[in-house]
PDB file of N, CA and C in Angstrom:
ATOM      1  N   UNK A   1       5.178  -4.402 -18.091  1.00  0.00           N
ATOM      2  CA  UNK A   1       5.811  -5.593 -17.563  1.00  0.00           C
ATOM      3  C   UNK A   1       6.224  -6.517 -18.709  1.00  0.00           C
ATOM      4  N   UNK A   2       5.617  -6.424 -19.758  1.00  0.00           N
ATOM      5  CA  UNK A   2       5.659  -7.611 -20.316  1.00  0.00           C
ATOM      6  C   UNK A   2       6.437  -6.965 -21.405  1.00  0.00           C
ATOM      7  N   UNK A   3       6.754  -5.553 -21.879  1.00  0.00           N
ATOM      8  CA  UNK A   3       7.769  -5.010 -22.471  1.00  0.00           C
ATOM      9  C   UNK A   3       9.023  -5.584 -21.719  1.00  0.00           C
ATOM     10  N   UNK A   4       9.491  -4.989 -20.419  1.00  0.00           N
ATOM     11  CA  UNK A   4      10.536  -5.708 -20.083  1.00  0.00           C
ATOM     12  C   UNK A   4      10.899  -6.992 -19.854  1.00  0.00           C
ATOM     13  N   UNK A   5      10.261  -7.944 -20.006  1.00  0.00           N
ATOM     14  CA  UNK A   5      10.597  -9.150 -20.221  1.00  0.00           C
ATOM     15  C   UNK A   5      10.946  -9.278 -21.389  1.00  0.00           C
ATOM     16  N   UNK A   6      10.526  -8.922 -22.639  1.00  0.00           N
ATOM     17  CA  UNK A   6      10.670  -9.264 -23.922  1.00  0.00           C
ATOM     18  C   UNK A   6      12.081  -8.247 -24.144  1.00  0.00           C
ATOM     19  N   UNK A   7      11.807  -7.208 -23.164  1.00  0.00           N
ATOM     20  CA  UNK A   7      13.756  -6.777 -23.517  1.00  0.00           C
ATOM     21  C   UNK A   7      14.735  -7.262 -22.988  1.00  0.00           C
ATOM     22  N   UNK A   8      14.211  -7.749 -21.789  1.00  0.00           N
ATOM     23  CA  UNK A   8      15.497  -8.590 -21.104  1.00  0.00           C
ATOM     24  C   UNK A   8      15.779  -9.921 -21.546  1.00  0.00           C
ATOM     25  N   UNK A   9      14.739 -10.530 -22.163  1.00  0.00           N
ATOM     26  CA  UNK A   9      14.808 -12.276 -22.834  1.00  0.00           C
ATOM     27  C   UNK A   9      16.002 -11.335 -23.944  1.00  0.00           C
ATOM     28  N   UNK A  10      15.698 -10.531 -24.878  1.00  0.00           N
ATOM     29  CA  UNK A  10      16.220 -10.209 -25.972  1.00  0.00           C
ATOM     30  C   UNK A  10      17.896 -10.241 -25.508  1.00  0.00           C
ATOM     31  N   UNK A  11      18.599  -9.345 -24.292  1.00  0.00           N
ATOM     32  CA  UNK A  11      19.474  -8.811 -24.097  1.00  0.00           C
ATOM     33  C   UNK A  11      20.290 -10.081 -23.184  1.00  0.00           C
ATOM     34  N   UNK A  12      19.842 -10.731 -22.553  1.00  0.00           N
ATOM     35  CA  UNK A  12      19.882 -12.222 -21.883  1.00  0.00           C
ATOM     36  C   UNK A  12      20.397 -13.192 -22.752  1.00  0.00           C
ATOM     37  N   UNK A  13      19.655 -12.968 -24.096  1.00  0.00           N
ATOM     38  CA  UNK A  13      20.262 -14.269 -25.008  1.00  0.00           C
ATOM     39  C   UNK A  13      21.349 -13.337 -25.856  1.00  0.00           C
ATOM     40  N   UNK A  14      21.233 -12.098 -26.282  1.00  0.00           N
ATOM     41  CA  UNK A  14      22.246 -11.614 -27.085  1.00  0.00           C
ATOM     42  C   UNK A  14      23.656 -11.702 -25.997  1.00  0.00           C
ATOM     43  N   UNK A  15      23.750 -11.178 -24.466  1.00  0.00           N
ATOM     44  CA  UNK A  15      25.081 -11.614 -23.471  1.00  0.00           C
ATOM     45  C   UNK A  15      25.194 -12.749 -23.312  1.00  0.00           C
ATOM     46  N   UNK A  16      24.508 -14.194 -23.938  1.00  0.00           N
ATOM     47  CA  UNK A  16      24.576 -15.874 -23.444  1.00  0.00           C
ATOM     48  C   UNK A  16      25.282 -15.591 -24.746  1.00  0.00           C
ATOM     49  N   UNK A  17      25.259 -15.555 -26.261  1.00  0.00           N
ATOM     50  CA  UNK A  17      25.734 -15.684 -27.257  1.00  0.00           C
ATOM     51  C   UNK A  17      27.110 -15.022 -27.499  1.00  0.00           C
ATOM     52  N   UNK A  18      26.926 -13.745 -26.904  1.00  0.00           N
ATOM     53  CA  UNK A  18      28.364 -12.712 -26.967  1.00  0.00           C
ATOM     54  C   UNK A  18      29.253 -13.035 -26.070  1.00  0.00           C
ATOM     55  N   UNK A  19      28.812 -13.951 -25.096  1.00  0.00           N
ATOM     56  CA  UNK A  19      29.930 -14.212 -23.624  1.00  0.00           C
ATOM     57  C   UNK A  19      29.880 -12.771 -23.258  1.00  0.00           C
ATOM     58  N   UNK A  20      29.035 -11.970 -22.831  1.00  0.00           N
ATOM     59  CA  UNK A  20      28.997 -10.572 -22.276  1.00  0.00           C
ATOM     60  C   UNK A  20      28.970 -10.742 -20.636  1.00  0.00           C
ATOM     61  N   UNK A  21      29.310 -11.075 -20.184  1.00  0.00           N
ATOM     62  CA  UNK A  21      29.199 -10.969 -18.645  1.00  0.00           C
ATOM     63  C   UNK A  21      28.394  -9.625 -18.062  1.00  0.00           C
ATOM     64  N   UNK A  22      28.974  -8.723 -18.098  1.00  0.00           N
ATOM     65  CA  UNK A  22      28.636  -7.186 -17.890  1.00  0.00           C
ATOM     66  C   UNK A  22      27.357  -7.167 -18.299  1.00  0.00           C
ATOM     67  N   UNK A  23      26.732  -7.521 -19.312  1.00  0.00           N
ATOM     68  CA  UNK A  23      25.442  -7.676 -19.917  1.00  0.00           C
ATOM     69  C   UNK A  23      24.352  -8.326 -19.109  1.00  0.00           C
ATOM     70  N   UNK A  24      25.036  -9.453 -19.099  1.00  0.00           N
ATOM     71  CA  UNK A  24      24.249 -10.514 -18.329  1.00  0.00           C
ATOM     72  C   UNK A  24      24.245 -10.242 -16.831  1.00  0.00           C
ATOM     73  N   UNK A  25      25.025  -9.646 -16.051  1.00  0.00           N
ATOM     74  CA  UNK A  25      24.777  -8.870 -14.652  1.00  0.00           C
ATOM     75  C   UNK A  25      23.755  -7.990 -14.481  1.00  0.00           C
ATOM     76  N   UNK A  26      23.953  -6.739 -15.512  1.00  0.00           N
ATOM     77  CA  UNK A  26      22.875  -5.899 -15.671  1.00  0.00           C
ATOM     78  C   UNK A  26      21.724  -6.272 -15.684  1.00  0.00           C
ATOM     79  N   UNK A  27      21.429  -6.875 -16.943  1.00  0.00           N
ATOM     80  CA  UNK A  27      19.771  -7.969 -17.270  1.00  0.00           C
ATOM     81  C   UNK A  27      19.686  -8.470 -16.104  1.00  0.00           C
ATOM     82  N   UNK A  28      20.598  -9.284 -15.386  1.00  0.00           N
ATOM     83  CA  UNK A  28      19.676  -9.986 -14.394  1.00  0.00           C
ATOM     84  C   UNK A  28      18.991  -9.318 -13.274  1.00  0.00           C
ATOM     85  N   UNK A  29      20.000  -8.022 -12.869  1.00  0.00           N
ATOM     86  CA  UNK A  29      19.522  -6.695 -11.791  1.00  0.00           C
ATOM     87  C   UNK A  29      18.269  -6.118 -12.343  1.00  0.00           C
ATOM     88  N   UNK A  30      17.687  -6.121 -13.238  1.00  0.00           N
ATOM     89  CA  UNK A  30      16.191  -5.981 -13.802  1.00  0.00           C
ATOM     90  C   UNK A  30      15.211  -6.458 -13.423  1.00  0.00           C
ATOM     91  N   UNK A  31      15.630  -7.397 -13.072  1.00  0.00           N
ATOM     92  CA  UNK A  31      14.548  -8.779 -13.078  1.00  0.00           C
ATOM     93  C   UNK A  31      13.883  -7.977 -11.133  1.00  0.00           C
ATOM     94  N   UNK A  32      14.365  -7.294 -10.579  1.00  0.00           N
ATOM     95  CA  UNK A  32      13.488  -6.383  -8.947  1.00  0.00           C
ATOM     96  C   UNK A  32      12.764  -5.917 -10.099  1.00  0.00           C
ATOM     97  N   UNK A  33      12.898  -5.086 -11.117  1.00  0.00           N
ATOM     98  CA  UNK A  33      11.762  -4.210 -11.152  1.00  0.00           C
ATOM     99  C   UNK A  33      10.517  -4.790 -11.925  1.00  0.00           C
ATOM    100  N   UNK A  34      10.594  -5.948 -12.566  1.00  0.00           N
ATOM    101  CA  UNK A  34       9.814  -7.182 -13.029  1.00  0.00           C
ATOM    102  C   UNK A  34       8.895  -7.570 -11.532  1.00  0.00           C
ATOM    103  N   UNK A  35       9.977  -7.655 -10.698  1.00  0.00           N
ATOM    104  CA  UNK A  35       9.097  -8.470  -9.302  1.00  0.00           C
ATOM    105  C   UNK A  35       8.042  -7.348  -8.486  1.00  0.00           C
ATOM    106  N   UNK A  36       8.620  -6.091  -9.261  1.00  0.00           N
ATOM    107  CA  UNK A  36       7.755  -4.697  -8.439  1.00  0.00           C
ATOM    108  C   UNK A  36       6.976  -5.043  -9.106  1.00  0.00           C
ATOM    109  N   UNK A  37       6.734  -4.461 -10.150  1.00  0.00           N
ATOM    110  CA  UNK A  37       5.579  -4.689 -10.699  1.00  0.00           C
ATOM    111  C   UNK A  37       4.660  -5.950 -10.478  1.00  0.00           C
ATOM    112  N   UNK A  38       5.018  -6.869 -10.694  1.00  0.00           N
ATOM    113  CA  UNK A  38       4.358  -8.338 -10.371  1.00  0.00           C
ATOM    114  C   UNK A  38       3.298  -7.714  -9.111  1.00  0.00           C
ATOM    115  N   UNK A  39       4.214  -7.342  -8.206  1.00  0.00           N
ATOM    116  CA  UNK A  39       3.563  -7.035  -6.396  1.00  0.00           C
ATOM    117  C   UNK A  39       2.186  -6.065  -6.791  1.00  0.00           C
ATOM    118  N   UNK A  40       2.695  -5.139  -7.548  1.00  0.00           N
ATOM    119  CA  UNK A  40       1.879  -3.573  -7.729  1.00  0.00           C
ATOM    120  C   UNK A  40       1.168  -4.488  -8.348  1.00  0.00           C
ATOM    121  N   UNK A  41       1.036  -4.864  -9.689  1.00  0.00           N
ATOM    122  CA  UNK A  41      -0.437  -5.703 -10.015  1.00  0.00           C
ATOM    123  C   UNK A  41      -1.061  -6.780  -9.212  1.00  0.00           C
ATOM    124  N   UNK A  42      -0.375  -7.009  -8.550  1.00  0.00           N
ATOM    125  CA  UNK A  42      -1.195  -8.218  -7.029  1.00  0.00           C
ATOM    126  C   UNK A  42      -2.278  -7.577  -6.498  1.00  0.00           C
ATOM    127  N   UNK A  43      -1.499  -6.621  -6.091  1.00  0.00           N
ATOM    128  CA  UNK A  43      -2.142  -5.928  -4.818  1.00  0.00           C
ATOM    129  C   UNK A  43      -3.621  -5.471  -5.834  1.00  0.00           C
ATOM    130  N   UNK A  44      -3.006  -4.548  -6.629  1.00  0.00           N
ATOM    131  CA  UNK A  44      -4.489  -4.109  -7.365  1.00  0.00           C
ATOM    132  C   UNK A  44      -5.618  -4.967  -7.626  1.00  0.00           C
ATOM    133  N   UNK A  45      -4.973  -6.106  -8.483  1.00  0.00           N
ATOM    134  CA  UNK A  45      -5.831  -7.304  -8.978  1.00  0.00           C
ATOM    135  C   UNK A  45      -6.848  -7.349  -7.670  1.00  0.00           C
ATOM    136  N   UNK A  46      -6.085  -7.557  -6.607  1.00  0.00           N
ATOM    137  CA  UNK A  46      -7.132  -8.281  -5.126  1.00  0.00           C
ATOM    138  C   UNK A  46      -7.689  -7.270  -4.642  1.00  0.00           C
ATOM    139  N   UNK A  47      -7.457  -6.179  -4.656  1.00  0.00           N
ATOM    140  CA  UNK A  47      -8.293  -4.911  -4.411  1.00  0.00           C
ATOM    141  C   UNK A  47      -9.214  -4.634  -5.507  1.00  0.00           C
ATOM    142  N   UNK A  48      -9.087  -5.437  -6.708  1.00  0.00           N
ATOM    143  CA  UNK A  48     -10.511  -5.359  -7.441  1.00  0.00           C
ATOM    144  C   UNK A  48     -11.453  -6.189  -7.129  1.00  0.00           C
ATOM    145  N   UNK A  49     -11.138  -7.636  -6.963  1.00  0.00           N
ATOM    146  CA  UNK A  49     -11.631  -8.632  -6.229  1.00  0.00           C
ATOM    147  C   UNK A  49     -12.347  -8.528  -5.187  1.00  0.00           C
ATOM    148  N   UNK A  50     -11.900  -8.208  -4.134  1.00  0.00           N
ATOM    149  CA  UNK A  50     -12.028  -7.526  -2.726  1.00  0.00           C
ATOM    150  C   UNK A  50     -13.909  -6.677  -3.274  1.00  0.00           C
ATOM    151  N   UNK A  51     -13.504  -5.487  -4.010  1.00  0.00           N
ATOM    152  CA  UNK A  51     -14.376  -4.737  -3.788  1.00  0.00           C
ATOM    153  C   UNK A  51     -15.500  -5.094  -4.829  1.00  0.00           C
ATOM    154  N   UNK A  52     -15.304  -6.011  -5.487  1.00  0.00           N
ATOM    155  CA  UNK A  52     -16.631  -6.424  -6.663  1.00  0.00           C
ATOM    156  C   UNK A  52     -16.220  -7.798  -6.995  1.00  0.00           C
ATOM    157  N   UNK A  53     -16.858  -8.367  -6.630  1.00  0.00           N
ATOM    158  CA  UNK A  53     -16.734  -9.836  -6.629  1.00  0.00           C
ATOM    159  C   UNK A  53     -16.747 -10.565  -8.090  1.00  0.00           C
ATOM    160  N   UNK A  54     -17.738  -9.837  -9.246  1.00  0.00           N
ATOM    161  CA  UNK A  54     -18.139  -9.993 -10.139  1.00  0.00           C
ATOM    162  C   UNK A  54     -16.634  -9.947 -11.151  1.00  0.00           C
ATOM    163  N   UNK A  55     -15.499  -9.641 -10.361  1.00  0.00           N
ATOM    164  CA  UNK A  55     -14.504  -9.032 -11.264  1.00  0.00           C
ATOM    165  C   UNK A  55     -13.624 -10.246 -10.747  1.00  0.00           C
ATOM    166  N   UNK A  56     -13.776 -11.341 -10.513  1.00  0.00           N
ATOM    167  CA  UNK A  56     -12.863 -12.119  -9.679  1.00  0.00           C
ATOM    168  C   UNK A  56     -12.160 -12.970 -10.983  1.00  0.00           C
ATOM    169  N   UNK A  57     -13.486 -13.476 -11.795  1.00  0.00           N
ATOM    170  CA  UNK A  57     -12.509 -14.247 -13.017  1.00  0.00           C
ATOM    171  C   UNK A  57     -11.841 -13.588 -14.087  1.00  0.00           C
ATOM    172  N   UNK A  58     -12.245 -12.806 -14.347  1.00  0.00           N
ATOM    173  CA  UNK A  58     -11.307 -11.526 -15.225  1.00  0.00           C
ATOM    174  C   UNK A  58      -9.753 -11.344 -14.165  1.00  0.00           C
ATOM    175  N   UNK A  59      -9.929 -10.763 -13.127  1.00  0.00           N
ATOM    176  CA  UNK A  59      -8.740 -10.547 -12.699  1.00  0.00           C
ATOM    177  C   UNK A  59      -7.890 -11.869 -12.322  1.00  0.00           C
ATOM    178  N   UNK A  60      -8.478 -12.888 -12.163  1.00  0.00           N
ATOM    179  CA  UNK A  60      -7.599 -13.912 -12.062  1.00  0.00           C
ATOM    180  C   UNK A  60      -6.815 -13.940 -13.196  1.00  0.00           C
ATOM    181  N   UNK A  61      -7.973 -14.406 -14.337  1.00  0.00           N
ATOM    182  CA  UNK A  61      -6.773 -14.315 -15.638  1.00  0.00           C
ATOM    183  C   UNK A  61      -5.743 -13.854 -15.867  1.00  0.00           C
ATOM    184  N   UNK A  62      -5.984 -12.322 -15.727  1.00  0.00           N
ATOM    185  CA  UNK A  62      -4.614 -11.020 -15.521  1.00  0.00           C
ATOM    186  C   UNK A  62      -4.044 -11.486 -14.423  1.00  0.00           C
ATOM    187  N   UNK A  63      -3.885 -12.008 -13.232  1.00  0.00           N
ATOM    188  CA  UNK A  63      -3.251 -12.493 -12.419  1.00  0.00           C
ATOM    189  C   UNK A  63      -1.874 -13.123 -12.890  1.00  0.00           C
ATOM    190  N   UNK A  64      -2.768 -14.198 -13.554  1.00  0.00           N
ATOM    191  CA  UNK A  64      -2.079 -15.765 -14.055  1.00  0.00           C
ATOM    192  C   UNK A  64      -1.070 -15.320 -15.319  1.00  0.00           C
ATOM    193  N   UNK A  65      -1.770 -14.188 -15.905  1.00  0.00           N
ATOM    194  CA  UNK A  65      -0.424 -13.569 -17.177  1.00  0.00           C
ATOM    195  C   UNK A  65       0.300 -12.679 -16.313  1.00  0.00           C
ATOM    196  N   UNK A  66       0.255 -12.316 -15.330  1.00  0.00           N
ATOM    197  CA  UNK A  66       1.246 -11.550 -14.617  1.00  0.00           C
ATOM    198  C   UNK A  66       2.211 -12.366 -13.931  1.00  0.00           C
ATOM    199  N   UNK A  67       1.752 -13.756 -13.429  1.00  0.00           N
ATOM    200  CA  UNK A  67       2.631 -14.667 -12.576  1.00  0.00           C
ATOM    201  C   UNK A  67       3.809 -15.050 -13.830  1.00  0.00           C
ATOM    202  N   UNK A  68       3.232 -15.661 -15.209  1.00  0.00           N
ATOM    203  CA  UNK A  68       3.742 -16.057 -16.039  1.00  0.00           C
ATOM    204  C   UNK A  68       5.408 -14.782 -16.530  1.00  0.00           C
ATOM    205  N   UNK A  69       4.623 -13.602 -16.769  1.00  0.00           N
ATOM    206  CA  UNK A  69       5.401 -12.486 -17.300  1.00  0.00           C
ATOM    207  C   UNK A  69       6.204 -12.685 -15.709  1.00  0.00           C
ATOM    208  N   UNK A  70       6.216 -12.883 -14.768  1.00  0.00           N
ATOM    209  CA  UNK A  70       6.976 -12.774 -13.656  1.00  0.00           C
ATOM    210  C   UNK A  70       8.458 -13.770 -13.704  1.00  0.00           C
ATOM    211  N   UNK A  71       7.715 -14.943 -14.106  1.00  0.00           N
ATOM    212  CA  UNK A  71       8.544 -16.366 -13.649  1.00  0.00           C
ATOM    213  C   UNK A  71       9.165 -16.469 -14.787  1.00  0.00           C
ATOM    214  N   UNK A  72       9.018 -15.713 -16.229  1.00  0.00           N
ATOM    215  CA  UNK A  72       9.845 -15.442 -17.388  1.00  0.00           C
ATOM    216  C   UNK A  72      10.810 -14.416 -16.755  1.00  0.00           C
ATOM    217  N   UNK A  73      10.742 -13.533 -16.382  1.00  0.00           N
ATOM    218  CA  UNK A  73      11.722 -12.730 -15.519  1.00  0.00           C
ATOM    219  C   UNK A  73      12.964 -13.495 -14.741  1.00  0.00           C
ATOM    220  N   UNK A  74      12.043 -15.038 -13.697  1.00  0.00           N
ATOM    221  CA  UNK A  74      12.983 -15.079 -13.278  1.00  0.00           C
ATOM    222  C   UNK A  74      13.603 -16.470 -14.273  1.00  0.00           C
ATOM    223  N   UNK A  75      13.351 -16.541 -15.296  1.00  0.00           N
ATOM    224  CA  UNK A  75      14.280 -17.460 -16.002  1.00  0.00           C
ATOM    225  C   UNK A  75      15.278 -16.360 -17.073  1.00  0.00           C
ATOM    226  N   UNK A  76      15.175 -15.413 -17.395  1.00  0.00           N
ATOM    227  CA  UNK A  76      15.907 -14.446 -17.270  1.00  0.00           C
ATOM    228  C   UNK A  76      17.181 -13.861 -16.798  1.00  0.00           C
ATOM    229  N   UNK A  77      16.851 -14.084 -15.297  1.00  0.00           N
ATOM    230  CA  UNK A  77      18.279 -14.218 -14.211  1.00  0.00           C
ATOM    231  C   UNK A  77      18.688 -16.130 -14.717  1.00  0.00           C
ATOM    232  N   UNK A  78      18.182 -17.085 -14.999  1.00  0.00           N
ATOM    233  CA  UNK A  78      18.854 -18.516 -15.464  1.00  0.00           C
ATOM    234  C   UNK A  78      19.859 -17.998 -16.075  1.00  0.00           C
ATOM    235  N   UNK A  79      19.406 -17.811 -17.611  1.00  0.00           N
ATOM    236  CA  UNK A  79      19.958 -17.675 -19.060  1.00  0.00           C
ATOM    237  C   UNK A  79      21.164 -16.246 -18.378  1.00  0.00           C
ATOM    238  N   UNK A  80      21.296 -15.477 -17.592  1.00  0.00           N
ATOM    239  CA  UNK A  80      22.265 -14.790 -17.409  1.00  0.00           C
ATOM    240  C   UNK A  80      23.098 -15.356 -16.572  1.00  0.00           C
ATOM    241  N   UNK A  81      22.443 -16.119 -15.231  1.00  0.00           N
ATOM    242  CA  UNK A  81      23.478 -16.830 -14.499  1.00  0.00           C
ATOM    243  C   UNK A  81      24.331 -17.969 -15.540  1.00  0.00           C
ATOM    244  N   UNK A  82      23.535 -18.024 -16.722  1.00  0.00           N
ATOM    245  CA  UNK A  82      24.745 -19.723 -17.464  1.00  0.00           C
ATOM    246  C   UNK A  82      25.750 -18.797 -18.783  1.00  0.00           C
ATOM    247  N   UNK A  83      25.216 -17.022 -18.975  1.00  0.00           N
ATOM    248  CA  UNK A  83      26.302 -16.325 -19.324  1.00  0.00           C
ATOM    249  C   UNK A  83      27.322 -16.042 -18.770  1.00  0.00           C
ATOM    250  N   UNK A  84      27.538 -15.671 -17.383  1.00  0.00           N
ATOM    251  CA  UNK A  84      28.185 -15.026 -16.509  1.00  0.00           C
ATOM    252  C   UNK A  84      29.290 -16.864 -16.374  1.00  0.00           C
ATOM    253  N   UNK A  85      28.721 -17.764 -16.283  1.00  0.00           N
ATOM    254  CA  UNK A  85      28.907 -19.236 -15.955  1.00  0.00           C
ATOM    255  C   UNK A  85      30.372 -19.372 -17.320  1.00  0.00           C
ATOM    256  N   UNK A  86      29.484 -19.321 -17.964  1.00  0.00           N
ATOM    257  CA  UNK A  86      30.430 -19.385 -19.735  1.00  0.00           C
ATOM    258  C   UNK A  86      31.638 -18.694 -20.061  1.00  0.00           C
ATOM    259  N   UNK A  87      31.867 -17.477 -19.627  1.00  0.00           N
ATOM    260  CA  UNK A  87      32.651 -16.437 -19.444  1.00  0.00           C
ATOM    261  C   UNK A  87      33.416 -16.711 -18.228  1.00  0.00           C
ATOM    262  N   UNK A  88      33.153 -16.917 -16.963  1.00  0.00           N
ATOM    263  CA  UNK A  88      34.236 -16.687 -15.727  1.00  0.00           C
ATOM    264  C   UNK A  88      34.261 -18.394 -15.451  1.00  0.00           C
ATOM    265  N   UNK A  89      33.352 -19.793 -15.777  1.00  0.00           N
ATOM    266  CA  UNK A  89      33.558 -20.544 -14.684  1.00  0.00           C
ATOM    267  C   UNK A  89      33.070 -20.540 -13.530  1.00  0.00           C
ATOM    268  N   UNK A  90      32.311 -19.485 -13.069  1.00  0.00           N
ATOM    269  CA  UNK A  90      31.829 -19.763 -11.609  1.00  0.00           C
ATOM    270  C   UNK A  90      30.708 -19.468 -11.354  1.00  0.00           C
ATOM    271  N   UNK A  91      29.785 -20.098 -10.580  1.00  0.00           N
ATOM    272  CA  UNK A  91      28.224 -20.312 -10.441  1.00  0.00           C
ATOM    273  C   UNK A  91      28.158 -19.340  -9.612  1.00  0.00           C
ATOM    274  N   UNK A  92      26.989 -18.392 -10.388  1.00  0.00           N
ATOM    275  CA  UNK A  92      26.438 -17.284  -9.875  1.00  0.00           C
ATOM    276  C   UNK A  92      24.671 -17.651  -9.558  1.00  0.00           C
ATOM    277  N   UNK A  93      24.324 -17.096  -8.890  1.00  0.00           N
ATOM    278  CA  UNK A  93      23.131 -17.427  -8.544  1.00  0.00           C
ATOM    279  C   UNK A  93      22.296 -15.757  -7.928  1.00  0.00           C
ATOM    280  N   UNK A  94      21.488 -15.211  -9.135  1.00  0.00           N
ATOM    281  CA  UNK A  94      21.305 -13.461  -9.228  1.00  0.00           C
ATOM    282  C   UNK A  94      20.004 -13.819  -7.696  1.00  0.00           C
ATOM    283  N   UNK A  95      19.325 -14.719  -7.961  1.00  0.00           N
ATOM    284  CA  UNK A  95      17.555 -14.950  -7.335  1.00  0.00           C
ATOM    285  C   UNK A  95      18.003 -15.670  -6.375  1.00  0.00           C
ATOM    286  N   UNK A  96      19.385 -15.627  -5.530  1.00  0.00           N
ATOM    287  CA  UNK A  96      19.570 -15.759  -4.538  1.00  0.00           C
ATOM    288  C   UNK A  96      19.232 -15.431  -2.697  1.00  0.00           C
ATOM    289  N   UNK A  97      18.742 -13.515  -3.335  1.00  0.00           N
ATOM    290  CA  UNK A  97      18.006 -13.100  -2.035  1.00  0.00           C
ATOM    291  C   UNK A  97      16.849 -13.660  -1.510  1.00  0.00           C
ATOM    292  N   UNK A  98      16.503 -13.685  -0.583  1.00  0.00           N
ATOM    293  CA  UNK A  98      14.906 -14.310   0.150  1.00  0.00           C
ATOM    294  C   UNK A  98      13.692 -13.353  -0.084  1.00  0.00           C
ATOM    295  N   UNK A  99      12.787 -13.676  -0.493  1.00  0.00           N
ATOM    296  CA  UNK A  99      11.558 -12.994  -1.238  1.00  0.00           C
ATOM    297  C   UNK A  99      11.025 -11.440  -0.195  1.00  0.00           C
ATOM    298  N   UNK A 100      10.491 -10.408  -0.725  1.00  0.00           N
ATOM    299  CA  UNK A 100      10.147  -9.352   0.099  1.00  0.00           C
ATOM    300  C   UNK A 100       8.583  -9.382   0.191  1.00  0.00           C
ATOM    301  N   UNK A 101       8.393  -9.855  -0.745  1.00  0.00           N
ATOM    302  CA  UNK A 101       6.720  -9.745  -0.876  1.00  0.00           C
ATOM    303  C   UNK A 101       5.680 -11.122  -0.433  1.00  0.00           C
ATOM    304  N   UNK A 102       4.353 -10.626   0.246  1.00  0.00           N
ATOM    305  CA  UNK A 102       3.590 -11.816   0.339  1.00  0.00           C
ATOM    306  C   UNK A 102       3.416 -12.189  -0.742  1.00  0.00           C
ATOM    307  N   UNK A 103       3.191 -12.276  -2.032  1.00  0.00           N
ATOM    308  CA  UNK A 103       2.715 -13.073  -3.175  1.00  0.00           C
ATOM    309  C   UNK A 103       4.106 -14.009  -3.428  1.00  0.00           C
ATOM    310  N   UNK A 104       5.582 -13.296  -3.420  1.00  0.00           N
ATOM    311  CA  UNK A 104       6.644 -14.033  -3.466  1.00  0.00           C
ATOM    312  C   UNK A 104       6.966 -15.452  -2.602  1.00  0.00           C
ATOM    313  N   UNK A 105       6.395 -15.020  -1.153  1.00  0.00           N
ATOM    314  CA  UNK A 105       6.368 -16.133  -0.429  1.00  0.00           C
ATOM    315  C   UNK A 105       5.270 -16.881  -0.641  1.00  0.00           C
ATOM    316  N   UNK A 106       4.663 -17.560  -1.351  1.00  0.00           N
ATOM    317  CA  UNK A 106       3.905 -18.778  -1.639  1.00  0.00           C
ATOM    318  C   UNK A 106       4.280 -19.419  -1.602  1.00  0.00           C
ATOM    319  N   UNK A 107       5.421 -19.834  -1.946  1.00  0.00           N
ATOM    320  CA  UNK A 107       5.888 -21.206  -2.563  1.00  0.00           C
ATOM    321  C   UNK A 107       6.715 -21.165  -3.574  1.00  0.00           C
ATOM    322  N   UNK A 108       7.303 -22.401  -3.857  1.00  0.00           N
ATOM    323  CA  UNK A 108       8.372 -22.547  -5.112  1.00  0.00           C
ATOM    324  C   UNK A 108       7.697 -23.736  -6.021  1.00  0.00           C
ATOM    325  N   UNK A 109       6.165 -24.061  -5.783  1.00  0.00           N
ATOM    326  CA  UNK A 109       5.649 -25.223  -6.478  1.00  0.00           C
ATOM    327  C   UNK A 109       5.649 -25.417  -7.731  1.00  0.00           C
ATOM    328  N   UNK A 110       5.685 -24.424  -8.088  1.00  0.00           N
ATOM    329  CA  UNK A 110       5.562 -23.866  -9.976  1.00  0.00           C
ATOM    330  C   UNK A 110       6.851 -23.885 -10.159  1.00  0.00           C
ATOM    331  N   UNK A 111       7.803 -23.855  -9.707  1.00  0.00           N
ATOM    332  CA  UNK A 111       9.420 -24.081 -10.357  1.00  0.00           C
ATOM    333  C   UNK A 111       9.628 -25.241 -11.131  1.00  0.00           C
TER     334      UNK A 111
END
């Protein structure tokens, strides 16, 4: 997870600098498989939780670097929506769909 964030920040700012549009579309279509993963380590994290209680503050931690590596993802789709912006003029908005996952639907408090 946290490989692809650090490739998509990389490829995000190299299409904001190049005016790459095409670039910056791609990178931002990345950012589902950032949010899979996010889900797949949810679920696990609380199924460690769940079954040994003793494991609750450890996995929170890993939680909280997974939310983080997540919400870098979706600033990710930002920095591509203000490439795509730079290049055509017109406001794109990638994190437009409505969330699939229970951990997604929490909230937007952390924005």
């Amino acid at each position: 997870m946290a490989t692809l964030v650090r490739q998509g920040l990389r490829a995000s700012l190299d299409a904001f600098i190049t005016k790459n549009e095409f670039l910056a579309r791609a990178i931002a279509a990345q950012d589902d498989e950032v949010d899979l993963l996010y889900d797949q380590i949810y679920r696990e994290l609380l199924t460690y939780m769940l079954a040994d209680p003793s494991t609750i503050d450890r996995a929170t931690w890993l939680l909280w670097a997974a939310h983080n590596l997540e919400r870098m993802g979706d600033r990710i789709q930002n920095i591509c929506e203000g490439a795509v912006y730079e290049v055509t003029g017109k406001v794109v908005e990638f994190s437009a769909t409505p969330p699939t996952s229970a951990a997604d639907r929490k909230g937007t408090a952390d924005l």
